[in-house]
N, C-alpha and C. Protein backbone atom coordinates (compact mmCIF):
# COMPACT_ATOMS: atom_id res chain seq x y z
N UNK A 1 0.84 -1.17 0.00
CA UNK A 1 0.00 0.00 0.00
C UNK A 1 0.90 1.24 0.00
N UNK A 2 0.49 2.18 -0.78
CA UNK A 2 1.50 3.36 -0.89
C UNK A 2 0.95 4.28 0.33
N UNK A 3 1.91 5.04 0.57
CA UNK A 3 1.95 5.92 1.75
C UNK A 3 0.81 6.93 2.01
N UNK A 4 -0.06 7.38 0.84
CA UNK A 4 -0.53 8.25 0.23
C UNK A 4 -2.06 7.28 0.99
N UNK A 5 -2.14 6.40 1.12
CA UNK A 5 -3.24 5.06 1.17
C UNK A 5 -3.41 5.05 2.86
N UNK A 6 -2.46 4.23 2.43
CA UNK A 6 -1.67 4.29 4.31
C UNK A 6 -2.26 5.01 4.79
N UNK A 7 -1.89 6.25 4.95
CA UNK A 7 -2.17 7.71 5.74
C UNK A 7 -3.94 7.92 5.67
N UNK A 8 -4.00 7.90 4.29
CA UNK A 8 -5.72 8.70 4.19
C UNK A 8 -6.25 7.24 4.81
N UNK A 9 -6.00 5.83 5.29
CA UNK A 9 -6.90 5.13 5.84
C UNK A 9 -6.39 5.26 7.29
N UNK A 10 -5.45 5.96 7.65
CA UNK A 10 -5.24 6.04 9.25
C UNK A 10 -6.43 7.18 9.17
N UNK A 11 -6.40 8.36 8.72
CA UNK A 11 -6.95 9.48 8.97
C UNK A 11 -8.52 9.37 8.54
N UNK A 12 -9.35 8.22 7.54
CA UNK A 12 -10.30 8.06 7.78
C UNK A 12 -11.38 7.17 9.19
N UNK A 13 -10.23 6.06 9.33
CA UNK A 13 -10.80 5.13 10.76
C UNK A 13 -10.65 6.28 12.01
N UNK A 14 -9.31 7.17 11.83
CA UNK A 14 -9.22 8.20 13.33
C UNK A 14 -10.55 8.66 13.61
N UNK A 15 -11.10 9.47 12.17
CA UNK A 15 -12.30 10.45 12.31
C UNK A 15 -13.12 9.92 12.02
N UNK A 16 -13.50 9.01 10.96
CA UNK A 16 -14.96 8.28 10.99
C UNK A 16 -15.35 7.20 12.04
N UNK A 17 -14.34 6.55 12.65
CA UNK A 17 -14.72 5.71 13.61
C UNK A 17 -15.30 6.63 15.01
N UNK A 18 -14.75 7.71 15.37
CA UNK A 18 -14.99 8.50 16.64
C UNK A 18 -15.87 9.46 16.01
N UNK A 19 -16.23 9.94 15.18
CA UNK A 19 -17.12 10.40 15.03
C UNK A 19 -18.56 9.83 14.90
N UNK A 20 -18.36 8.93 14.32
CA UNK A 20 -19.88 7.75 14.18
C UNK A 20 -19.92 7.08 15.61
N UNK A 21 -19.18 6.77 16.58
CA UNK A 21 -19.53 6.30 17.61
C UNK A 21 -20.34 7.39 18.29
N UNK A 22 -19.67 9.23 18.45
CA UNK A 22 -20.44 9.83 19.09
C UNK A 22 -21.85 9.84 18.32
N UNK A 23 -22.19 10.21 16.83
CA UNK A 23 -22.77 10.34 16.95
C UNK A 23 -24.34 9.44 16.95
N UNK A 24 -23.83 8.02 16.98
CA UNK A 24 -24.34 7.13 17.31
C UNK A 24 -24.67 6.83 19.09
N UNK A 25 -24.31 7.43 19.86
CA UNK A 25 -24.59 7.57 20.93
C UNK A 25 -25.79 8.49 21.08
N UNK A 26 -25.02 9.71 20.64
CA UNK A 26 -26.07 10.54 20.50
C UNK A 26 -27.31 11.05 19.91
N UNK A 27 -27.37 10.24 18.73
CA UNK A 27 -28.72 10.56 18.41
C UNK A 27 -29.60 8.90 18.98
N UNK A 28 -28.91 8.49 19.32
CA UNK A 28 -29.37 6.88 20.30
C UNK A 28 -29.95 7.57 21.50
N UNK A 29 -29.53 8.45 22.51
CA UNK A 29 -30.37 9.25 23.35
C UNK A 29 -31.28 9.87 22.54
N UNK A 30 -30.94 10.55 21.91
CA UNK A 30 -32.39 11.53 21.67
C UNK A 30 -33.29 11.10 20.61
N UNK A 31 -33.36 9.98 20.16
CA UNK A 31 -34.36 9.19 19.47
C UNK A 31 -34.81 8.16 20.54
N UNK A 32 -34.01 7.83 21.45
CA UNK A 32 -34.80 6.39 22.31
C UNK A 32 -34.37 5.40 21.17
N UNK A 33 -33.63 5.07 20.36
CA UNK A 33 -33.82 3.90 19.65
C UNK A 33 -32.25 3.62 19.51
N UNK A 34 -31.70 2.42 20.21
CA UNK A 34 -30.12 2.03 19.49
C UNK A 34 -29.97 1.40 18.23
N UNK A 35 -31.26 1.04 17.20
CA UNK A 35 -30.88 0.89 16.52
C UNK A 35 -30.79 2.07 15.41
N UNK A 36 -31.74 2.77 15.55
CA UNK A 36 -31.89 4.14 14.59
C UNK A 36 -30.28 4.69 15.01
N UNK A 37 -30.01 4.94 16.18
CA UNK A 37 -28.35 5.47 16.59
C UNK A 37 -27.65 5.22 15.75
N UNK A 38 -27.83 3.54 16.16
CA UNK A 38 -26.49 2.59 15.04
C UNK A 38 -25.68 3.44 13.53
N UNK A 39 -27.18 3.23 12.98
CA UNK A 39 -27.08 3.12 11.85
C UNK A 39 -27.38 4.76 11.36
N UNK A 40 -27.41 5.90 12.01
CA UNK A 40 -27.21 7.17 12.16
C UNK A 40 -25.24 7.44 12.24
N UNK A 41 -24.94 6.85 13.35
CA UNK A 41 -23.79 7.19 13.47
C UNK A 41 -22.95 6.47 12.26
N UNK A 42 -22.94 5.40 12.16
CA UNK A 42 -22.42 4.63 10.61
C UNK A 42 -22.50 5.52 9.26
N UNK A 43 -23.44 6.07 9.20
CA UNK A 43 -23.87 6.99 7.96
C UNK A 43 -22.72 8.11 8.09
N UNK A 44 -22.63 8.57 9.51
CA UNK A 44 -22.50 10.02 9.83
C UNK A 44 -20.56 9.63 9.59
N UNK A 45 -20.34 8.67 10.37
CA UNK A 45 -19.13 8.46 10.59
C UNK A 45 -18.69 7.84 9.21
N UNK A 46 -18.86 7.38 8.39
CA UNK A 46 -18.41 7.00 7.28
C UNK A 46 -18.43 8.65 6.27
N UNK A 47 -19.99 9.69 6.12
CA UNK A 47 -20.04 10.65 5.24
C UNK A 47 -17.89 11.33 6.01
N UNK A 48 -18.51 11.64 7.56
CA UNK A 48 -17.53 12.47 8.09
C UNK A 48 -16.36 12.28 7.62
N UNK A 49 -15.95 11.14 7.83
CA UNK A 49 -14.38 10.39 7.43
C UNK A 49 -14.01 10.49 6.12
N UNK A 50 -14.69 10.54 5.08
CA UNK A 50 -14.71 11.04 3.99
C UNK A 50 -13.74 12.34 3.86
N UNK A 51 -14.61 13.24 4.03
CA UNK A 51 -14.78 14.34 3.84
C UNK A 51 -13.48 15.04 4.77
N UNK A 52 -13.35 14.36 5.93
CA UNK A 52 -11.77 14.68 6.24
C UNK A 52 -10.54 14.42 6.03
N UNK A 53 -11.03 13.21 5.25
CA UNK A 53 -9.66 12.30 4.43
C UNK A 53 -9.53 12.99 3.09
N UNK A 54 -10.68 13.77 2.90
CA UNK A 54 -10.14 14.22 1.56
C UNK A 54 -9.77 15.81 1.23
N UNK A 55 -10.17 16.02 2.31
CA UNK A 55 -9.30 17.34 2.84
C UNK A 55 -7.89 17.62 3.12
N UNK A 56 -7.69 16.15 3.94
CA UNK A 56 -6.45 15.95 4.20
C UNK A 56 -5.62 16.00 3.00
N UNK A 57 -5.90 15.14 2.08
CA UNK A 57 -5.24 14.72 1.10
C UNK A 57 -4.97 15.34 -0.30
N UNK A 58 -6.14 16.59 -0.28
CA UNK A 58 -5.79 17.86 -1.25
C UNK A 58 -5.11 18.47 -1.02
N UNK A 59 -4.93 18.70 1.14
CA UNK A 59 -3.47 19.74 1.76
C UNK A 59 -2.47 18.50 1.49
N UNK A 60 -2.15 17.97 1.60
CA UNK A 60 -0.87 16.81 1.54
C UNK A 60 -1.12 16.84 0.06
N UNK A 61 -1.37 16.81 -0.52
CA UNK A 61 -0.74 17.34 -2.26
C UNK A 61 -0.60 18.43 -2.62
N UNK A 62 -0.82 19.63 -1.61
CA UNK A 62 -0.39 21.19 -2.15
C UNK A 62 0.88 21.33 -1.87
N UNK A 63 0.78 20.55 -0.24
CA UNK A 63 2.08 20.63 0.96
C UNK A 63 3.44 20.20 0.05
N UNK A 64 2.52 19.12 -0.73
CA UNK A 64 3.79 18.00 -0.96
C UNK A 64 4.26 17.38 0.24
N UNK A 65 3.37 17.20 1.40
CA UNK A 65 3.69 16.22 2.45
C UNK A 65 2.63 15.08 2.20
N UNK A 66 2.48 13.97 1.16
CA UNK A 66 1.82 12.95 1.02
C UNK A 66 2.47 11.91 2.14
N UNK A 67 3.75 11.72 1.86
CA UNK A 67 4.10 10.92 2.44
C UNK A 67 4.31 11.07 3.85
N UNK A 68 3.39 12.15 4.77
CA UNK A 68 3.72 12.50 6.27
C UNK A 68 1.95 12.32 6.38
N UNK A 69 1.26 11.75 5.59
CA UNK A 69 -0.21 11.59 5.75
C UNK A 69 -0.22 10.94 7.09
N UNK A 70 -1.27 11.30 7.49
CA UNK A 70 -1.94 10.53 8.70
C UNK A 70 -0.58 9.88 9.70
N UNK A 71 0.47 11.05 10.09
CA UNK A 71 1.47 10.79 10.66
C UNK A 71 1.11 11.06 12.51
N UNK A 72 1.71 10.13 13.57
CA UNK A 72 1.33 10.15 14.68
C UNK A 72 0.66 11.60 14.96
N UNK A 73 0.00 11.79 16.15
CA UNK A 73 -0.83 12.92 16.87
C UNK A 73 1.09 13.63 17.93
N UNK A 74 1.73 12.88 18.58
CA UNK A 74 2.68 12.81 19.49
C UNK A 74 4.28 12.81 18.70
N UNK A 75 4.74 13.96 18.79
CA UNK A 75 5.90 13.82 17.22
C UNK A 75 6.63 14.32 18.75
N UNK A 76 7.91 13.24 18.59
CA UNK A 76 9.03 14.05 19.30
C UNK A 76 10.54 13.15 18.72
N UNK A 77 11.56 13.81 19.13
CA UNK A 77 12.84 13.78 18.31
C UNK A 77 13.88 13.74 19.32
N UNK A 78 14.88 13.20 19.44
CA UNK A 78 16.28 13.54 19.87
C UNK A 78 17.44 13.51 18.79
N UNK A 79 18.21 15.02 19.05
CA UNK A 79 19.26 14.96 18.42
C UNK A 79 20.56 15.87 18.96
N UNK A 80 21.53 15.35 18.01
CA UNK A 80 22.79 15.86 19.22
C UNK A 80 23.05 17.25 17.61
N UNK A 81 22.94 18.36 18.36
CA UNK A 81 23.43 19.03 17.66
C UNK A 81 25.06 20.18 17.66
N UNK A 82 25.80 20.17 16.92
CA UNK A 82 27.24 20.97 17.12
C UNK A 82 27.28 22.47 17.16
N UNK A 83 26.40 22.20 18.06
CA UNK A 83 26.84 23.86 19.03
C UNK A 83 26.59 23.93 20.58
N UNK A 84 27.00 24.86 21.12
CA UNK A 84 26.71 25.23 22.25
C UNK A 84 25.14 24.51 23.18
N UNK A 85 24.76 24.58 24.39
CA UNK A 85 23.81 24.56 24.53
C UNK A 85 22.72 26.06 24.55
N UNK A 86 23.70 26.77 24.97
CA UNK A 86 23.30 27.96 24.80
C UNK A 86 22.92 28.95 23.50
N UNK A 87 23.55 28.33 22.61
CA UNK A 87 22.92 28.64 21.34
C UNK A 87 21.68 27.87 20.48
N UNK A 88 21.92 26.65 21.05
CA UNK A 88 21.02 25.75 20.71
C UNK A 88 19.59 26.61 21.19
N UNK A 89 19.81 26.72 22.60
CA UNK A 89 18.51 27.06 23.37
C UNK A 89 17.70 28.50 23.14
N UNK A 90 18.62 29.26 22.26
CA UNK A 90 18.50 30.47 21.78
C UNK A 90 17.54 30.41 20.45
N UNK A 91 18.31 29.44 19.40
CA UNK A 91 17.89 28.79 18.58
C UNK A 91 16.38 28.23 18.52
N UNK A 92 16.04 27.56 19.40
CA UNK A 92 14.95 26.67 19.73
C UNK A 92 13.56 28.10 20.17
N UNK A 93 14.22 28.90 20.92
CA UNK A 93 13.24 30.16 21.23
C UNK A 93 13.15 31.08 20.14
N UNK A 94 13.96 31.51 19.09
CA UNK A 94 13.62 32.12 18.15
C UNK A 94 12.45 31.27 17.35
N UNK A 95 13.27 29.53 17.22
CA UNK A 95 11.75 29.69 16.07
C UNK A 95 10.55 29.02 16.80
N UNK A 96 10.38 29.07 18.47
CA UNK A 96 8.99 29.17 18.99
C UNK A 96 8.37 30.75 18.54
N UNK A 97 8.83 31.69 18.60
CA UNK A 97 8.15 32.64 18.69
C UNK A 97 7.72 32.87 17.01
N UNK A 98 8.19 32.09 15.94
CA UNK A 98 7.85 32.13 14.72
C UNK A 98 6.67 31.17 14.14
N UNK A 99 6.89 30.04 14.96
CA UNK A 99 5.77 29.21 15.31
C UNK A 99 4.36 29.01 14.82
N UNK A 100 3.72 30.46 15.20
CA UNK A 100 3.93 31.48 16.33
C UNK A 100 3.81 30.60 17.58
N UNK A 101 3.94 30.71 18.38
CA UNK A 101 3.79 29.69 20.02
C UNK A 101 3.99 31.14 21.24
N UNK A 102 3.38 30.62 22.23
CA UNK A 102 3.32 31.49 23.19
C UNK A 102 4.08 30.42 24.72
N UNK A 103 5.49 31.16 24.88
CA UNK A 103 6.38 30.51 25.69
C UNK A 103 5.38 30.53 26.93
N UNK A 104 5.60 29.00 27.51
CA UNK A 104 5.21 29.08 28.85
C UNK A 104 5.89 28.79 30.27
N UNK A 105 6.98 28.45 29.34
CA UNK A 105 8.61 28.17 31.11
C UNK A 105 9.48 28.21 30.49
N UNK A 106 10.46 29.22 30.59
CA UNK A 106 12.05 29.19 29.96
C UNK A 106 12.82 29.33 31.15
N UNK A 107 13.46 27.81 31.22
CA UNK A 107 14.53 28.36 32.26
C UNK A 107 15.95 27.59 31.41
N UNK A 108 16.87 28.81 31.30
CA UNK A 108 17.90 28.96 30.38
C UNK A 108 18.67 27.72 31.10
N UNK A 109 18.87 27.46 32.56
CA UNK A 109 20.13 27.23 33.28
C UNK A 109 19.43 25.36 33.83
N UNK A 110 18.38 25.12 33.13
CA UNK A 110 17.65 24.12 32.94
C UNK A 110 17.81 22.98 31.56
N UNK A 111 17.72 24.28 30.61
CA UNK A 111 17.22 24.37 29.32
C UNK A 111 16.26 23.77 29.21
N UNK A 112 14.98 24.19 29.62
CA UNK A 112 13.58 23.83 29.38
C UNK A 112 13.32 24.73 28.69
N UNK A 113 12.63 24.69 27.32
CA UNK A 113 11.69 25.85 26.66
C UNK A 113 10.36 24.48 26.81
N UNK A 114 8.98 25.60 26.89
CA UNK A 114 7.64 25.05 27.25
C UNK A 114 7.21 26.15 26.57
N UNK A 115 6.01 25.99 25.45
CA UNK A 115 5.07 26.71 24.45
C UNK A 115 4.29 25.90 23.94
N UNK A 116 2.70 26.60 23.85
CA UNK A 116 1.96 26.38 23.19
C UNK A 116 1.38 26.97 22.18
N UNK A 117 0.86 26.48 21.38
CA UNK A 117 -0.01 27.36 19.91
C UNK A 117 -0.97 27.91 20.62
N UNK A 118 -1.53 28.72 19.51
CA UNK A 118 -3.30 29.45 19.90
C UNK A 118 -4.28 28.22 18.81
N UNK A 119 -5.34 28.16 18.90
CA UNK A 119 -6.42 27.81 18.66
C UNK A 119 -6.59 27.87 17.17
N UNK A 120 -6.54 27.07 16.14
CA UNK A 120 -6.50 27.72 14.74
C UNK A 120 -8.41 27.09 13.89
N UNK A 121 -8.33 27.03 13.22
CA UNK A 121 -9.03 26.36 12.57
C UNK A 121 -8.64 24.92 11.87
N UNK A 122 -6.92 24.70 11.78
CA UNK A 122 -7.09 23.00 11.70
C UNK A 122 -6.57 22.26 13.09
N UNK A 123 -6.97 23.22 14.16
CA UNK A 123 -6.28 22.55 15.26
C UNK A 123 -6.51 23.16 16.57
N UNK A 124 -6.46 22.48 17.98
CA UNK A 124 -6.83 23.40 19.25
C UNK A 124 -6.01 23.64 19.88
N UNK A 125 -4.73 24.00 18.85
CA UNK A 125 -3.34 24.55 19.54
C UNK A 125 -2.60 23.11 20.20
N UNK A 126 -1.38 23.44 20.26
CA UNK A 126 -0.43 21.97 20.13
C UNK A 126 0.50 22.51 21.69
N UNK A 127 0.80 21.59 22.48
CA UNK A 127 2.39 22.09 23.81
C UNK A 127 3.34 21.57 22.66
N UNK A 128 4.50 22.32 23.43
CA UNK A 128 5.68 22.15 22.36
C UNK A 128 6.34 21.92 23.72
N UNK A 129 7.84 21.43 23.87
CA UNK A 129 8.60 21.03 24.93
C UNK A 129 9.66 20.92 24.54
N UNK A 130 10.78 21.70 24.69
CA UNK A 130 12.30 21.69 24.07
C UNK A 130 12.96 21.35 25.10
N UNK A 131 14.26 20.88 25.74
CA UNK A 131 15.07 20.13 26.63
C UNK A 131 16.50 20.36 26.04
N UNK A 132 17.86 21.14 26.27
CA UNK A 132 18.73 21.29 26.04
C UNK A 132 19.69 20.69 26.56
N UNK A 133 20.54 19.96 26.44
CA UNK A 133 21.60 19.31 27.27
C UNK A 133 22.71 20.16 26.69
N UNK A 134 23.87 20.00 27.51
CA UNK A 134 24.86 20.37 27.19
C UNK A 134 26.05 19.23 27.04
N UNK A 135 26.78 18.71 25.85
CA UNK A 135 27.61 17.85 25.96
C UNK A 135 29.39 17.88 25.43
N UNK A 136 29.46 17.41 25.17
CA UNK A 136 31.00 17.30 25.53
C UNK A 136 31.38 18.19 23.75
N UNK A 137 30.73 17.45 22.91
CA UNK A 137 30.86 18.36 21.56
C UNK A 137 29.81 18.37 20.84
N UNK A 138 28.79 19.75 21.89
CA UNK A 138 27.92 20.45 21.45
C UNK A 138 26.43 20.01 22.17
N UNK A 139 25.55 19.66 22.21
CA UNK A 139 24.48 19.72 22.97
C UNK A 139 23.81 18.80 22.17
N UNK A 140 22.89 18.10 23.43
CA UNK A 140 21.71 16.86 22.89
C UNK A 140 20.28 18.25 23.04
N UNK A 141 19.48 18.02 22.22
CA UNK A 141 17.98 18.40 22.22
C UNK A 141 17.08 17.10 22.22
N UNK A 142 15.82 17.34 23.37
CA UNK A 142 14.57 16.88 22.95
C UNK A 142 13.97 17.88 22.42
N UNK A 143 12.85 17.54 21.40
CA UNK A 143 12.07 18.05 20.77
C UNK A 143 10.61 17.36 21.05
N UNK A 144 9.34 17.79 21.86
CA UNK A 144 7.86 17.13 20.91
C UNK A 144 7.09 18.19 21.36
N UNK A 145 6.16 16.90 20.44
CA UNK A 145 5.06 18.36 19.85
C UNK A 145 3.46 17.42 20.45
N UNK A 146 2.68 17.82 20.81
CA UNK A 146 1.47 17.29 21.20
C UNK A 146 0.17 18.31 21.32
N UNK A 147 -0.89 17.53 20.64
CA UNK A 147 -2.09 18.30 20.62
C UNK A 147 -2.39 18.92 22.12
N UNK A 148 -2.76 19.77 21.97
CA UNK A 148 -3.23 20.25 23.41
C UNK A 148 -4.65 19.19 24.18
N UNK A 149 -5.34 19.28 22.88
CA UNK A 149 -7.02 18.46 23.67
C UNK A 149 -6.42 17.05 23.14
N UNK A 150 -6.19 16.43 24.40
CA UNK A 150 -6.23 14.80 24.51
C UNK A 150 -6.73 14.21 23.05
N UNK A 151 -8.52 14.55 23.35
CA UNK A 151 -8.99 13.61 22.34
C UNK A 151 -8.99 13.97 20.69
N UNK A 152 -7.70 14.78 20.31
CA UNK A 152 -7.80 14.87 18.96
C UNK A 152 -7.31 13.69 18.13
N UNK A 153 -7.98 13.48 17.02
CA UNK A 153 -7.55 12.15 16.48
C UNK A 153 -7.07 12.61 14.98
N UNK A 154 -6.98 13.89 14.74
CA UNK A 154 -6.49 14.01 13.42
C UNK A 154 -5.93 15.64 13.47
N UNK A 155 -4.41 15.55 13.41
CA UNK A 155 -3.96 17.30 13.74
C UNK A 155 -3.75 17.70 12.07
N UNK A 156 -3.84 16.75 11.23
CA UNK A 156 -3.39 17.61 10.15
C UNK A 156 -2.22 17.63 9.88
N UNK A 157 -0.80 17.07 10.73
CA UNK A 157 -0.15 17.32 10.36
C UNK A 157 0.84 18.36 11.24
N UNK A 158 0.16 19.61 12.23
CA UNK A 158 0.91 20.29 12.88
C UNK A 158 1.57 20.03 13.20
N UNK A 159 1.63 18.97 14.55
CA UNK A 159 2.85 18.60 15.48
C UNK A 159 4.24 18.05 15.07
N UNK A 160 3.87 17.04 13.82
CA UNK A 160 4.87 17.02 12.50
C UNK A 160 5.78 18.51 12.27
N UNK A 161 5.13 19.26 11.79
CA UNK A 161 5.55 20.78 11.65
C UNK A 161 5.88 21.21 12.47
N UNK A 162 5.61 21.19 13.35
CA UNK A 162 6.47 22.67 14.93
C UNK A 162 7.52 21.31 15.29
N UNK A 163 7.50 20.20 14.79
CA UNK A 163 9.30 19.59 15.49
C UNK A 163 10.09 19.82 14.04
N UNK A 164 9.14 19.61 12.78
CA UNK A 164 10.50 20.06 11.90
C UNK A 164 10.78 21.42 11.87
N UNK A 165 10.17 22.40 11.84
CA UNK A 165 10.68 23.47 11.93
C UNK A 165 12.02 23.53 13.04
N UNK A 166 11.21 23.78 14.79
CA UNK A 166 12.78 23.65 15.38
C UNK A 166 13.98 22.67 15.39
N UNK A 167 14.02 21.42 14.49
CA UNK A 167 14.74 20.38 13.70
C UNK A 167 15.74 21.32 12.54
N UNK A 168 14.78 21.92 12.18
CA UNK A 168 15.64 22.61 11.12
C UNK A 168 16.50 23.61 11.39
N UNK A 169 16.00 25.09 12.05
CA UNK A 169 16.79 25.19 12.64
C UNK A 169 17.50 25.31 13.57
N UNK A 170 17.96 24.20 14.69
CA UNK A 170 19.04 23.51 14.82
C UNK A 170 20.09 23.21 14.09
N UNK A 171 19.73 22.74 12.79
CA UNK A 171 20.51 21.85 12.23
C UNK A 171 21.07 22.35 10.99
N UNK A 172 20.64 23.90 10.85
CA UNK A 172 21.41 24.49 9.96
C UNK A 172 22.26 25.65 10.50
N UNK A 173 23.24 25.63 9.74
CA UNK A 173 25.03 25.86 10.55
C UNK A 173 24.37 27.60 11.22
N UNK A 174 25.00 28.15 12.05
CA UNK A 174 24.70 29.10 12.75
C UNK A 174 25.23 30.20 12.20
């Protein structure tokens, strides 16, 4: 199965399966009937999943990120990069604030950076979590990225994006 497959059937079961369960619950209360529910939410959760898989998959062919389709919700990274920690950590806060992300704990002498997104329309804002080490030639980074609301089952792609971005630069010469 090509990647392109792969992905749009992770990202249709994420959203049509949780979506047809709620709304198979829910119109199961407010009809009184589990079977009318059933077969409400099946409809709903199959139209839904659709329609977000193929959303997905018109942005993942503009992006040219096909092959990052329906990539984990939880993106995180370790890498040793050749510089300082202190530049690293400098590094890592410039491109939160490009992000855009709104820092929420910087302690330099830690190297914790903590930021989150704002609220967008493909997403309910993501924590970001940077971790600086300092080593013998040049510094280890953690990097991840995580939806803010637990139960999201399809980011689109963000959290992918806010670790490659500060991935990148890191990792291009200073």
């Amino acid at each position: 199965m090509s990647p392109l497959w792969r992905g749009a059937t992770r990202i249709f079961l994420r959203s049509g399966v949780v979506f047809g369960i709620v709304m198979a619950l829910y119109l199961g209360l407010i009809f009184g009937s589990v079977r009318g529910g059933v077969i409400a939410g099946v409809i709903g959760g199959l139209l839904f999943g659709a329609i977000i898989t193929g959303f997905s998959i018109v942005r993942a062919r503009s992006d040219g990120t096909v092959h990052d389709l329906g990539a984990d919700m939880h993106q995180q990274v370790s890498l040793e990069v050749g510089r300082p920690a202190g530049e690293a950590f400098a590094a890592a806060e410039r491109v939160l604030a490009e992000v855009p992300a709104t820092i929420t704990q910087r302690d330099p002498a830690a190297g914790v950076l903590t930021a989150r997104t704002k609220v967008s329309w493909m997403s309910w804002g993501e924590n970001l979590h940077v971790v600086v080490a300092e080593r013998p030639e040049g510094s280890m980074v953690e990097v991840s990225s995580r939806p803010r609301l637990r139960i999201t089952t399809v980011d689109y792609g963000r959290n992918l994006q806010n670790v490659r971005s500060i991935v990148r630069a890191l990792t291009v010469p200073a």
